[in-house]
N, C-alpha and C. Protein backbone atom coordinates (compact mmCIF):
# COMPACT_ATOMS: atom_id res chain seq x y z
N UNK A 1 24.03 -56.20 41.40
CA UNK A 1 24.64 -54.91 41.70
C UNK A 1 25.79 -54.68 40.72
N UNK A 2 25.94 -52.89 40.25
CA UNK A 2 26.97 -52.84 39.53
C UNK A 2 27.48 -51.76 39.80
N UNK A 3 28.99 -52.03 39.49
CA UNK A 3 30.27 -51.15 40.41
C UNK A 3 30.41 -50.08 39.53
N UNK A 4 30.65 -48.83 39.18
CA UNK A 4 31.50 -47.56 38.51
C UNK A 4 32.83 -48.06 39.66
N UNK A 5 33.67 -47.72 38.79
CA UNK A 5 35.21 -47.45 39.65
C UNK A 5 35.39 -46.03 38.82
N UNK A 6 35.84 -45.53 39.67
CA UNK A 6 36.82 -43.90 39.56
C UNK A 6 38.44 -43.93 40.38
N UNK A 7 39.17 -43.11 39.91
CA UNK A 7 40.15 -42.64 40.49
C UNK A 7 40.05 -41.46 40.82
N UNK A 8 41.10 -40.72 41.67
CA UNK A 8 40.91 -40.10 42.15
C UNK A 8 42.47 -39.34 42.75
N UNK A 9 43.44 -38.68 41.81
CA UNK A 9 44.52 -38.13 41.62
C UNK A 9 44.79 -36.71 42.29
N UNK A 10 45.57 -36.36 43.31
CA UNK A 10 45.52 -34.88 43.78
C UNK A 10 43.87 -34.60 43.20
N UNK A 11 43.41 -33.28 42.82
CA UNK A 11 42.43 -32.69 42.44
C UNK A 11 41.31 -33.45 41.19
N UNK A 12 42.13 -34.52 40.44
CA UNK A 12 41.43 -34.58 39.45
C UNK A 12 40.96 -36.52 39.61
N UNK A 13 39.48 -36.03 39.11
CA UNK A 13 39.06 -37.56 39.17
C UNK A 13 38.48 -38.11 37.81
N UNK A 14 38.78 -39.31 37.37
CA UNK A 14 38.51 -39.90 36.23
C UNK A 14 38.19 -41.14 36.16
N UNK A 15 37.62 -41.10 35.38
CA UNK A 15 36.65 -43.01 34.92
C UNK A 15 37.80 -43.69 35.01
N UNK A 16 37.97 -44.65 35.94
CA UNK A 16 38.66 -45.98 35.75
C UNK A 16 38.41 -46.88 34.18
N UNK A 17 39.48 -46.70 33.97
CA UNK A 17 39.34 -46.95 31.99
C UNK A 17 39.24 -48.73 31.88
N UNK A 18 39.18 -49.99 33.23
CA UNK A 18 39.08 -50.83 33.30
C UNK A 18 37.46 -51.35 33.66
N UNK A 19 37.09 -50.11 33.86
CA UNK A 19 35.62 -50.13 34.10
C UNK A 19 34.42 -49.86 33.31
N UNK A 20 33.46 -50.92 32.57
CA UNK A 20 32.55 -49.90 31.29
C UNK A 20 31.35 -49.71 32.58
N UNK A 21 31.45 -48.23 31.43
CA UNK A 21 30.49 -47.12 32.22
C UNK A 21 29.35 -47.46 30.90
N UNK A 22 29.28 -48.18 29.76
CA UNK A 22 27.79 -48.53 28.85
C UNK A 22 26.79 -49.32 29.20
N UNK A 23 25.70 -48.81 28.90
CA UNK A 23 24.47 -49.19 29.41
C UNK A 23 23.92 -49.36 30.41
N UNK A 24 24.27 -47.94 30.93
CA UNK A 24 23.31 -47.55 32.25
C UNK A 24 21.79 -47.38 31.49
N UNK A 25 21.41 -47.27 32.67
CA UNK A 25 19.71 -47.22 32.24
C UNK A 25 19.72 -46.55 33.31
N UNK A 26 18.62 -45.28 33.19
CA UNK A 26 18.50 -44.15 33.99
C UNK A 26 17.26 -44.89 34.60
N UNK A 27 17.04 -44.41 35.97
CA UNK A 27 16.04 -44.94 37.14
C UNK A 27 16.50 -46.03 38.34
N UNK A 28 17.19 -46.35 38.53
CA UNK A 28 17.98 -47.20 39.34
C UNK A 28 17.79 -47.02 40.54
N UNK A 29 17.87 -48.28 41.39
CA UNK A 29 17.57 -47.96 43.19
C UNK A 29 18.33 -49.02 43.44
N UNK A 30 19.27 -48.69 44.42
CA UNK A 30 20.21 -49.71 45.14
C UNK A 30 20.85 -50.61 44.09
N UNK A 31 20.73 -50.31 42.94
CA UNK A 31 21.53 -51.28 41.89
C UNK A 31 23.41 -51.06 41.61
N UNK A 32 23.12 -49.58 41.57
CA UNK A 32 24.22 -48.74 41.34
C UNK A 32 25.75 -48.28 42.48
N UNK A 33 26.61 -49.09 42.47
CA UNK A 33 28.14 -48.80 43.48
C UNK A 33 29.00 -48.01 42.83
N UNK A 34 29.46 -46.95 43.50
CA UNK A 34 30.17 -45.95 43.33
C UNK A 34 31.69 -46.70 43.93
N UNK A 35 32.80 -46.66 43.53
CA UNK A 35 34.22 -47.47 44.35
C UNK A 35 35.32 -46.21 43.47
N UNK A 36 35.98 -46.16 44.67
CA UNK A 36 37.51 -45.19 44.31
C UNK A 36 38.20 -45.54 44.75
N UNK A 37 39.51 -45.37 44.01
CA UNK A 37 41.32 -45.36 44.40
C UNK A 37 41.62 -44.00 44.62
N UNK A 38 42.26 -43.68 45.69
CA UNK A 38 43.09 -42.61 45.66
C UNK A 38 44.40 -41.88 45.89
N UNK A 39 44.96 -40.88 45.60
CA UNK A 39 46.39 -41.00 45.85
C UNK A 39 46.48 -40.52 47.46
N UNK A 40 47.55 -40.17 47.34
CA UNK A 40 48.11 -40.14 48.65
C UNK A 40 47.92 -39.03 48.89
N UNK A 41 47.53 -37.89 48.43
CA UNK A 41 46.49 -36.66 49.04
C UNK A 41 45.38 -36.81 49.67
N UNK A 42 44.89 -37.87 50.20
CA UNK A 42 43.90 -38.28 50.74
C UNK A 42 44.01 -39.13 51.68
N UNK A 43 44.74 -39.03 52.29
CA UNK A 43 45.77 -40.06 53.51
C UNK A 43 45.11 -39.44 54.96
N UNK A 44 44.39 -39.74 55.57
CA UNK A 44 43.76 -39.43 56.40
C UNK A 44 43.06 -38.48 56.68
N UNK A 45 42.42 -38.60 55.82
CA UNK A 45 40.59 -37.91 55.32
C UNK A 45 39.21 -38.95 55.43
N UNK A 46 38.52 -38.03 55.90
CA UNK A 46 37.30 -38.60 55.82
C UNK A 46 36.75 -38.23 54.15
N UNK A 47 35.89 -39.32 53.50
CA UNK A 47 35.84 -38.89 52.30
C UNK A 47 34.57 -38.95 51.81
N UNK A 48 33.81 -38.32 51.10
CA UNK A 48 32.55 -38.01 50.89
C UNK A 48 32.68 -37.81 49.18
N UNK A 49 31.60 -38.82 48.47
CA UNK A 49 31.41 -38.22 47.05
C UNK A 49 29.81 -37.78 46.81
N UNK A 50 30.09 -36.59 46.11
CA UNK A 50 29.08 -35.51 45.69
C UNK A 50 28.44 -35.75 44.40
N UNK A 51 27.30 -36.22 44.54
CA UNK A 51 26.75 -36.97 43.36
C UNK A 51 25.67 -35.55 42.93
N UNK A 52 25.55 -35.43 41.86
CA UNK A 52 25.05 -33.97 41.24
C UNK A 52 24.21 -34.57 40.02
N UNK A 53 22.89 -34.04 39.96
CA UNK A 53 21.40 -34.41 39.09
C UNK A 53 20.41 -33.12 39.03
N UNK A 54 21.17 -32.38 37.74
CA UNK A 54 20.07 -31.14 37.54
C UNK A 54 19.99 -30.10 38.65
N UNK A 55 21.14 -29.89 38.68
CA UNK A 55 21.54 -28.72 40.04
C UNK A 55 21.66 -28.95 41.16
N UNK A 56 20.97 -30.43 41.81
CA UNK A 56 20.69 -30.81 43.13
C UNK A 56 22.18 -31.65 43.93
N UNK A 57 22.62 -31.05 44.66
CA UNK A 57 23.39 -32.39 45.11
C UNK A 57 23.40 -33.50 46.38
N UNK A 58 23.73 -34.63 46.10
CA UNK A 58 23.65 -35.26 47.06
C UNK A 58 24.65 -35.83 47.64
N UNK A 59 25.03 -35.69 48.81
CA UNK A 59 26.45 -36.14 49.22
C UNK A 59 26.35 -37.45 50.19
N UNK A 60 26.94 -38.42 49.54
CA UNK A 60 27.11 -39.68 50.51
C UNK A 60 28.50 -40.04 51.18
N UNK A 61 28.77 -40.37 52.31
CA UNK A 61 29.96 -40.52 52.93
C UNK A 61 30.80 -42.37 52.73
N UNK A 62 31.80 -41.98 52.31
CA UNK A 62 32.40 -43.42 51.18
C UNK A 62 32.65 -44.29 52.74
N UNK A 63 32.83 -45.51 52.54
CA UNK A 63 33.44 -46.29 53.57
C UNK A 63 33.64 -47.72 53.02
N UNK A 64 35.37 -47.83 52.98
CA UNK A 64 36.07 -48.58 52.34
C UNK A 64 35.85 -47.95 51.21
N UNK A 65 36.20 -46.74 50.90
CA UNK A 65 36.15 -46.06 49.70
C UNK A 65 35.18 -46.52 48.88
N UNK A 66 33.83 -46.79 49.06
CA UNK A 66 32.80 -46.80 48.32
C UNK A 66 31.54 -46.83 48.35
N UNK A 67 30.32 -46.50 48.05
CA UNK A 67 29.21 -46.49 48.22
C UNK A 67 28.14 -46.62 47.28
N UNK A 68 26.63 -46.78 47.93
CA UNK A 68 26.05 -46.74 46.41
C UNK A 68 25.55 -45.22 46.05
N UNK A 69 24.96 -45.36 44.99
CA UNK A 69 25.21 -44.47 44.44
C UNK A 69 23.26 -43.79 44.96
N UNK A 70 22.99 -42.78 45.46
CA UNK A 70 21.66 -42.47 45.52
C UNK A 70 21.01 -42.83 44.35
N UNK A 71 19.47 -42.74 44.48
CA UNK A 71 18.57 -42.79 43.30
C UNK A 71 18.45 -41.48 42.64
N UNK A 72 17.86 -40.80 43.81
CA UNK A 72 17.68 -39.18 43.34
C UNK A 72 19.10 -38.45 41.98
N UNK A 73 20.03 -39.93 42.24
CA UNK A 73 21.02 -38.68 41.39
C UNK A 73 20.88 -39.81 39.84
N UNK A 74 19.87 -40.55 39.92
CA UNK A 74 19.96 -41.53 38.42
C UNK A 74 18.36 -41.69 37.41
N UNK A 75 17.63 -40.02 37.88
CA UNK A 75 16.66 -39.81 37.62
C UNK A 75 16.99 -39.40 36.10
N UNK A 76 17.88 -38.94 35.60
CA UNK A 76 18.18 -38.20 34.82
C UNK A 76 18.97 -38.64 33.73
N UNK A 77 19.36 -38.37 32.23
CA UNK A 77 20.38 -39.03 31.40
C UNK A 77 21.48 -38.82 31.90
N UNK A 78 21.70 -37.93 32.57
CA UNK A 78 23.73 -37.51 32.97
C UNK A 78 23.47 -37.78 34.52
N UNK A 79 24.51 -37.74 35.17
CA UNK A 79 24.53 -37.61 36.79
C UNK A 79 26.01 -37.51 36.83
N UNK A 80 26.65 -35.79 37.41
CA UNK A 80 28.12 -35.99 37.71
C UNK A 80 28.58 -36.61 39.01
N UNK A 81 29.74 -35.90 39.32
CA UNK A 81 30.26 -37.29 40.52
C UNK A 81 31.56 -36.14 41.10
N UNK A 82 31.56 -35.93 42.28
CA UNK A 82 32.73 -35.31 42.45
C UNK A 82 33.05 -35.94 43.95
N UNK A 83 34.46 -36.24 44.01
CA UNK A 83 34.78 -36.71 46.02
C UNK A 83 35.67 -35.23 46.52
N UNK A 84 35.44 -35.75 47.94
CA UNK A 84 36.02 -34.47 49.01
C UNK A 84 36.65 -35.04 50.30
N UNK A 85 37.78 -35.01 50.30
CA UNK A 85 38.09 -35.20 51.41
C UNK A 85 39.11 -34.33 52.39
N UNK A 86 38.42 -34.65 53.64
CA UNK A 86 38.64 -33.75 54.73
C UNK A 86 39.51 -34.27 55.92
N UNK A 87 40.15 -33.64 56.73
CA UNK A 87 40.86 -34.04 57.64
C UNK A 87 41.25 -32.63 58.31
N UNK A 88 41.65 -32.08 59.56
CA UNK A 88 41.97 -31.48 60.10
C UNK A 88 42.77 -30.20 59.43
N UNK A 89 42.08 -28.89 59.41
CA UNK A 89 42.81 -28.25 58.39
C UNK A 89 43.15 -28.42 56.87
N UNK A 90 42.76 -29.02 56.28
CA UNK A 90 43.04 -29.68 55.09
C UNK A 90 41.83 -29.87 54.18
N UNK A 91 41.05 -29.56 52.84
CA UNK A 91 40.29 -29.96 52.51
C UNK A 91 40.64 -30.08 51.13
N UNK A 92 40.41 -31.54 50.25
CA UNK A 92 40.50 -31.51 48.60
C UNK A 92 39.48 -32.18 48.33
N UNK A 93 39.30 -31.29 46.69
CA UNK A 93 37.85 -31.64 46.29
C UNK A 93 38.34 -31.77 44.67
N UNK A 94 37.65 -32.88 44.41
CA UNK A 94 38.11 -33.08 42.66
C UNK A 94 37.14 -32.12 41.58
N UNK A 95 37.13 -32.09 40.61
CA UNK A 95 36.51 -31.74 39.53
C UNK A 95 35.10 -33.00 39.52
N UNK A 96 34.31 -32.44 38.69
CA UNK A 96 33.07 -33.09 38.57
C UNK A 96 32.97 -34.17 37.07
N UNK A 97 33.12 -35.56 37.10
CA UNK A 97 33.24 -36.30 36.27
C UNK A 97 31.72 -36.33 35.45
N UNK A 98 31.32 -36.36 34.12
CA UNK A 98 29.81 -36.56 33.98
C UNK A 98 29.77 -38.45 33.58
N UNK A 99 28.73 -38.84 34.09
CA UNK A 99 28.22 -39.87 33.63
C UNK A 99 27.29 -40.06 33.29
N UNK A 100 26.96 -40.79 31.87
CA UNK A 100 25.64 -40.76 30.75
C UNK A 100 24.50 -42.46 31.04
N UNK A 101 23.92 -42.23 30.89
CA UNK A 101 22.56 -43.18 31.06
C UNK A 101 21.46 -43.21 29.85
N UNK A 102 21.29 -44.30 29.86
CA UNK A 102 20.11 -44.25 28.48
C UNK A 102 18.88 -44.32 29.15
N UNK A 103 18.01 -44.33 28.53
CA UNK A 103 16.17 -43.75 28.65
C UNK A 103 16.42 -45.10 28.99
């Protein structure tokens, strides 16, 4: 199994720069972990990341801030990535990170 780490700042989320994102290989099943840090805008939220593949999205719900990553979203050379979290009155949603995969 292999981890992506992201952060995850007020609105904006970005590749954990301690993490290589080279040599994905597109087609993957249960291989692929999604893991986030986040700031303190996200302090008692439920949190969900929005995994996006050719218009489609798929949303998985994080726990212990992480999950794997669907298949449906690693069919493809790119697959973006966006989290959301919710809590009572309150909703933040980051920007959409892209991540690249080889044939």
């Amino acid at each position: 199994m292999r981890t992506l780490k992201f952060t995850a700042k007020a609105q904006q989320l970005k590749k954990d720069v301690s993490c290589d994102f080279s040599g994905l290989v597109k087609g993957s099943k249960g291989y692929l972990r999604a893991e986030f840090s986040f700031s303190e805008d996200y302090a008692g939220c439920g949190k969900i990341a929005v995994f996006r593949n050719q218009g489609e999205e798929y949303p998985v719900r994080l726990e212990n801030n992480s999950c794997m990553i669907p298949e449906e979203a690693l069919t493809w050379r790119t697959f973006q990535i966006c989290v959301v979290g919710v809590r009572e009155g309150y909703r933040i949603r980051t920007n959409y990170v892209e991540v690249r995969q080889d044939e």
